[in-house]
Protein backbone atom coordinates (compact mmCIF):
# COMPACT_ATOMS: atom_id res chain seq x y z
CA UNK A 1 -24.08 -84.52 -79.25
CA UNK A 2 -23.09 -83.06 -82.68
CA UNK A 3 -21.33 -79.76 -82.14
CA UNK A 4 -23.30 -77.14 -82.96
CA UNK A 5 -23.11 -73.99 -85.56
CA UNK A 6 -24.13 -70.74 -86.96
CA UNK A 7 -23.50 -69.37 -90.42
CA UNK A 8 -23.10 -65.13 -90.31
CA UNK A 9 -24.02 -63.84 -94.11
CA UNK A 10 -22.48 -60.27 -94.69
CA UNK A 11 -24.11 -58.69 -97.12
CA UNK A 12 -23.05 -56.40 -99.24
CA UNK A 13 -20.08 -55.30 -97.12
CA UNK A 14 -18.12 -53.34 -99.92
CA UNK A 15 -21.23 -51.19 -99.75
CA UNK A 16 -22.54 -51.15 -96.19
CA UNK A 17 -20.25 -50.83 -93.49
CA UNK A 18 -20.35 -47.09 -91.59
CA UNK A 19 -19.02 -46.49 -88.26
CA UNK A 20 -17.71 -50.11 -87.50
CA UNK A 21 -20.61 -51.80 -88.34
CA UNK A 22 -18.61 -54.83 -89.35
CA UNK A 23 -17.62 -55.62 -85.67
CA UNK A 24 -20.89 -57.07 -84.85
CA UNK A 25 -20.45 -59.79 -87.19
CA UNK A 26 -17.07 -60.66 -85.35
CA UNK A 27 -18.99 -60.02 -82.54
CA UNK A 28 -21.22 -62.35 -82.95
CA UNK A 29 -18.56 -64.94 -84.00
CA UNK A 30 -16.71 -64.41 -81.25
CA UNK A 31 -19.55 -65.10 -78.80
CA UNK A 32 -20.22 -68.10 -80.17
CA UNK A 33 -16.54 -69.60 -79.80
CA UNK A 34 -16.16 -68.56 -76.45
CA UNK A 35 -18.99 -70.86 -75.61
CA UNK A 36 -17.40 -74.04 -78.18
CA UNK A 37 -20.23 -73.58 -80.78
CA UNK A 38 -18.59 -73.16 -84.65
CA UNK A 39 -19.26 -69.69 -86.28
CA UNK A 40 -18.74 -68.42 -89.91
CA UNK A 41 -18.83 -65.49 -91.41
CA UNK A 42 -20.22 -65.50 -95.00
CA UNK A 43 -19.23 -62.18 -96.54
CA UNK A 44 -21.12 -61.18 -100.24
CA UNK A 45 -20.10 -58.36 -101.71
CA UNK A 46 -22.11 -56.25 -104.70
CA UNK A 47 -20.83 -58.55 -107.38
CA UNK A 48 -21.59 -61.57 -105.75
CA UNK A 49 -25.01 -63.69 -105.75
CA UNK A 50 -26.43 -65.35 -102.05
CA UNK A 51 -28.67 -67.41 -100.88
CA UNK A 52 -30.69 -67.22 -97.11
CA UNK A 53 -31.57 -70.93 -97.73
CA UNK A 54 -28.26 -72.02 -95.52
CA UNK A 55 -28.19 -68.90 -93.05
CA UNK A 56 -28.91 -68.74 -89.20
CA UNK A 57 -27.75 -64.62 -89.34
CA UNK A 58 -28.30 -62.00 -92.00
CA UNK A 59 -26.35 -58.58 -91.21
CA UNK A 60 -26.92 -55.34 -93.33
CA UNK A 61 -24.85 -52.43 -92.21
CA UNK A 62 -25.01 -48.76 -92.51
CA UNK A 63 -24.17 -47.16 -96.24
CA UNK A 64 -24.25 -43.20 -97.55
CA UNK A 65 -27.62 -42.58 -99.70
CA UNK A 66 -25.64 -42.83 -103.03
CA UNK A 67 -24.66 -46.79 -101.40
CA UNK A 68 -27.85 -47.37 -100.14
CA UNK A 69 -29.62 -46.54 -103.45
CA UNK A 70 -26.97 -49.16 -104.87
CA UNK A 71 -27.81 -51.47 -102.35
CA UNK A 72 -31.85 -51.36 -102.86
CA UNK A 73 -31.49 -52.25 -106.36
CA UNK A 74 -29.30 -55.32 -105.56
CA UNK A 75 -30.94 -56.45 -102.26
CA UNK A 76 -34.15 -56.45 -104.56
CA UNK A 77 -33.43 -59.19 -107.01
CA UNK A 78 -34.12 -61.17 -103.35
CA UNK A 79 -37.29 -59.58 -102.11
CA UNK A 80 -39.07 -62.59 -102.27
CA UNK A 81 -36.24 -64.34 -100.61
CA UNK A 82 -35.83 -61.94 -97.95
CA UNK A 83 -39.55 -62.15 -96.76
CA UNK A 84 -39.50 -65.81 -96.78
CA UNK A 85 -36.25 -65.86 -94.40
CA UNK A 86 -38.02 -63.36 -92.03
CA UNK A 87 -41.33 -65.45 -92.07
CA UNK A 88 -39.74 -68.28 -91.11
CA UNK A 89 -37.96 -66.21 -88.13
CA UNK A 90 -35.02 -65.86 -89.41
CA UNK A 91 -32.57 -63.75 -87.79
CA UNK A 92 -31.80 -60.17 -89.47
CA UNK A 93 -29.77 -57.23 -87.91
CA UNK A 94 -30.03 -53.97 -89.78
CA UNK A 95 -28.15 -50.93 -88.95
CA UNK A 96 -29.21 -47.41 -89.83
CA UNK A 97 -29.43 -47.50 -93.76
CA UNK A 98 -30.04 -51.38 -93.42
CA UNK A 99 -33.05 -50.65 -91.39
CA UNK A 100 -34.17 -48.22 -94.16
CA UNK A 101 -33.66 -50.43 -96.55
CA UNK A 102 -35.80 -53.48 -94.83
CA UNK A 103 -38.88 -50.77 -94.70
CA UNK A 104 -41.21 -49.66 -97.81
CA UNK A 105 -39.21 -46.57 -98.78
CA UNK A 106 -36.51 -44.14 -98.10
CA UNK A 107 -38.13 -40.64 -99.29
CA UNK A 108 -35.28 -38.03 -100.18
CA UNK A 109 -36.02 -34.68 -101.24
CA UNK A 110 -35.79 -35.32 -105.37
CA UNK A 111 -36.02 -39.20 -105.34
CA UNK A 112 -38.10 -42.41 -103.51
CA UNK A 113 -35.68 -45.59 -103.07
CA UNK A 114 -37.69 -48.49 -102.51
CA UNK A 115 -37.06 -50.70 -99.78
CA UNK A 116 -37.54 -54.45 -98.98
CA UNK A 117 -41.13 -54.32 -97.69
CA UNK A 118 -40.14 -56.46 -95.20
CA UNK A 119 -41.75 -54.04 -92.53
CA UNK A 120 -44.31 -51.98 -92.05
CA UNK A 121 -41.80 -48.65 -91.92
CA UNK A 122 -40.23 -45.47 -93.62
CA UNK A 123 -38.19 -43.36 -93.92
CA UNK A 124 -37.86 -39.73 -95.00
CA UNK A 125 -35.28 -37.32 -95.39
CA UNK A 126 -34.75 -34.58 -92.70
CA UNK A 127 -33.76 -30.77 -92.27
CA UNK A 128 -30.64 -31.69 -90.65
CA UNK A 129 -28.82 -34.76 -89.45
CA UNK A 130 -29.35 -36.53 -85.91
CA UNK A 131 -26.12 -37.00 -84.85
CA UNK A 132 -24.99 -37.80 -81.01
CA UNK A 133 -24.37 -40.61 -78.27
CA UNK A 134 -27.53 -42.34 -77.38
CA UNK A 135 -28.66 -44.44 -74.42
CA UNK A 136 -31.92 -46.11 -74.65
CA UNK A 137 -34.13 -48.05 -72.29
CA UNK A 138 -34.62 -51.75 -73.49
CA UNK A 139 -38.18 -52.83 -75.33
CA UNK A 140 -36.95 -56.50 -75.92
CA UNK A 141 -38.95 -59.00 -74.78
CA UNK A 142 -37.67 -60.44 -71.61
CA UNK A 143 -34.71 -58.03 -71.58
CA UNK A 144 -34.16 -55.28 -69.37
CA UNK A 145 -31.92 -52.57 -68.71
CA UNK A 146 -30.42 -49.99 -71.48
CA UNK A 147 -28.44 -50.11 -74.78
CA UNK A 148 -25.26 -47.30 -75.44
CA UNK A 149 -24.85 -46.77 -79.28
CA UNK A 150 -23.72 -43.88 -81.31
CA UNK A 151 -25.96 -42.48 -83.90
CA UNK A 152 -25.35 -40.12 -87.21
CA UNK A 153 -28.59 -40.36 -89.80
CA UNK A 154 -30.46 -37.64 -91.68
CA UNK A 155 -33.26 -39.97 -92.15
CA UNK A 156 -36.24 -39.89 -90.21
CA UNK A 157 -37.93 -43.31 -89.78
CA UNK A 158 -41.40 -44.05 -88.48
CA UNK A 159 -42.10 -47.65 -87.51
CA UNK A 160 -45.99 -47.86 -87.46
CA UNK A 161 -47.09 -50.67 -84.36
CA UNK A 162 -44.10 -52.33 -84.92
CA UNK A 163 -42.17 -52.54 -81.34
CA UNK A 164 -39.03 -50.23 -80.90
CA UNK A 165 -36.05 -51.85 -79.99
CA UNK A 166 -36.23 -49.44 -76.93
CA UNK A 167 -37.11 -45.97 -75.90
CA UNK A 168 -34.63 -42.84 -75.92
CA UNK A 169 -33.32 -41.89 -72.49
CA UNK A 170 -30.37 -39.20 -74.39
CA UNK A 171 -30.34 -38.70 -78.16
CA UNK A 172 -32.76 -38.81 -81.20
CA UNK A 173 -34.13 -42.29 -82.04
CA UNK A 174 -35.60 -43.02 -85.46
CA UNK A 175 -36.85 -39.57 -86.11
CA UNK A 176 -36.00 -37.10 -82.96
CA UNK A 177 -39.81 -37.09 -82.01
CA UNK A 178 -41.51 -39.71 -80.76
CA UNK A 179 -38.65 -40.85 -78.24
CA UNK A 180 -38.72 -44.65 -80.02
CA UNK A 181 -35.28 -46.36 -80.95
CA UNK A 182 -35.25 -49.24 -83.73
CA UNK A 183 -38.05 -51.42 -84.59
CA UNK A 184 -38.65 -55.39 -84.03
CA UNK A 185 -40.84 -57.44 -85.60
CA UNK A 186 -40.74 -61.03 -85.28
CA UNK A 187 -36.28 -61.84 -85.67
CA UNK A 188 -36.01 -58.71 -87.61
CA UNK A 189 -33.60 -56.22 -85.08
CA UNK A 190 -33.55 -52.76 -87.03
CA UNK A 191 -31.47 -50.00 -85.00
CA UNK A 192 -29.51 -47.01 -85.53
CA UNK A 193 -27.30 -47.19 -83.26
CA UNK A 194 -23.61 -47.18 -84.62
CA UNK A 195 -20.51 -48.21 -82.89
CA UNK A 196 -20.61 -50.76 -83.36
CA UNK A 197 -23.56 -51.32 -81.19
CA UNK A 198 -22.90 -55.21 -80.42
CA UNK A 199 -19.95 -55.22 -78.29
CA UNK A 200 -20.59 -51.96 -76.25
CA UNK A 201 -24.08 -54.64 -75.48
CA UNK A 202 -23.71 -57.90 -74.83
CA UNK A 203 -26.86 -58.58 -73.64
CA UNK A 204 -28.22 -57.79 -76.93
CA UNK A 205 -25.83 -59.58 -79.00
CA UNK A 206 -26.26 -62.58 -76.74
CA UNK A 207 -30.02 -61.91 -77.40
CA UNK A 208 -29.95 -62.44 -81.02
CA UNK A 209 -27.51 -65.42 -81.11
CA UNK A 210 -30.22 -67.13 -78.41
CA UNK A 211 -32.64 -66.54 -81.53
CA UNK A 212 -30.52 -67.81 -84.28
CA UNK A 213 -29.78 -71.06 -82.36
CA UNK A 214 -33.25 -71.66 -81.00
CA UNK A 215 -34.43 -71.10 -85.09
CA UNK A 216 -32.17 -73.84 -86.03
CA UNK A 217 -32.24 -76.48 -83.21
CA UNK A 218 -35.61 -75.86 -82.50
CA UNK A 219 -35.07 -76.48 -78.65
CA UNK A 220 -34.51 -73.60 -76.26
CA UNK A 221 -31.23 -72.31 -75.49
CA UNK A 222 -29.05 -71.12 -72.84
CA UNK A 223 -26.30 -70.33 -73.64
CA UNK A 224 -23.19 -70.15 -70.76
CA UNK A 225 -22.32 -66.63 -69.07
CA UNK A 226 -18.78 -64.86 -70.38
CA UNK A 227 -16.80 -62.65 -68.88
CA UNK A 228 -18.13 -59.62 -69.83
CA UNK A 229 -16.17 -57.75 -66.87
CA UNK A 230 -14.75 -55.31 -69.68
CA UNK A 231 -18.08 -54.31 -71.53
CA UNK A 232 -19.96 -54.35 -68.88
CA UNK A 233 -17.45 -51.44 -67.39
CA UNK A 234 -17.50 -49.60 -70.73
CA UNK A 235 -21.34 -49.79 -71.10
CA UNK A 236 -22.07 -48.62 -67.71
CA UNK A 237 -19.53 -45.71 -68.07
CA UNK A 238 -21.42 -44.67 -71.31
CA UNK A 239 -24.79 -45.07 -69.40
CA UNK A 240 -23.29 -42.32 -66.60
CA UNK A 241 -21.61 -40.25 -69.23
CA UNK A 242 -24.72 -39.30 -71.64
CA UNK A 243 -27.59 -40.14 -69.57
């Protein structure tokens, strides 16, 4: 049986990448050697053009509104792109400003940066920032249990009927009100939680590599347990710490 792969693109990295949010691309790399498959990491920086047509994962990371309003303008020469990747089910992580940026708008107190569209969402600017440890209760399909993360945003985003990624148990969520975490709609995973969030959850990074593989060997997949002995200890502490 040919061996099989996953191509990681990095986008934008010089631009987006708060809080550790690169370490759930080797996250996700990792993962996948453990278990033999071949991983690469596909990093495109500002200056650099891309293409989704060869791509099982798209990342976008967290960036400071001066970034972010950087990154809109760039990531928009590929709207069209972008929504054909995600209509196909293509796999897409966004963290914090990335999940602004997939939505319609981020709405600041003088200006309107306009997002991606690829989701029914937005974002506006708030009073203060919403910044903490946060432990949420899984909304995934099929997966239970919680997610630890850290979170530091002044946006406040509102999802519309998308799905959260999960419900706050301790901390703010996308706006501090209505108790919802994330978003997901179809392969899109849009989160705020910082950390990076991947390792501190295997179950979710496991999640979305399930996705990525099914997408591209269109059979389903299981893939072989780890020893997750280590982040399972460090998750669980975080769970009894800030719940």
């Amino acid at each position: 049986m040919e061996a099989m792969q996953i191509t990681i693109a990095h986008l934008l990295p010089d631009l987006l990448n708060l809080y550790g949010d690169r370490g759930n691309v080797l996250c996700m790399k990792n993962r996948l050697i453990w278990r033999g498959i071949e991983a690469e990491i596909v990093e495109h920086p500002m200056v650099e053009s891309f293409s989704l047509s060869d791509v099982d994962i798209v990342f976008l990371g967290g960036g400071s509104d001066a970034e972010q309003k950087i990154a809109a303008l760039r990531l928009s020469e590929y709207e069209k792109e972008f929504r054909e990747y995600v209509e196909s089910d293509g796999v897409l992580l966004a963290i914090c400003g990335g999940l602004q940026l997939i939505g319609e708008y981020y709405q600041s107190d003088d200006e309107s940066i306009k997002g991606l569209s690829l989701v029914d969402a937005y974002t506006k600017s708030g009073d203060k920032r919403l910044v903490g440890n946060i432990v949420i209760e899984s909304e995934l399909p099929g997966i239970t249990g919680s997610f630890v993360g850290f979170e530091n945003h002044g946006g406040r985003t509102y999802i519309g009927s998308h799905a959260p990624l999960g419900r706050v148990i301790n901390g703010y969520g996308n706006n501090g009100d209505d108790k919802f975490e994330g978003l997901v709609y179809k392969n899109i995973i849009g989160t705020y939680l910082h950390g990076p969030v991947l390792p501190k959850n295997p179950i979710l990074a496991d999640y979305i590599l399930t996705k990525a593989l099914e997408r591209k060997y269109r059979t389903p997949i299981i893939l072989p347990q780890l020893d997750d002995t280590a982040e399972t200890r460090s998750h669980d502490y975080l769970i009894n710490r800030f719940r």
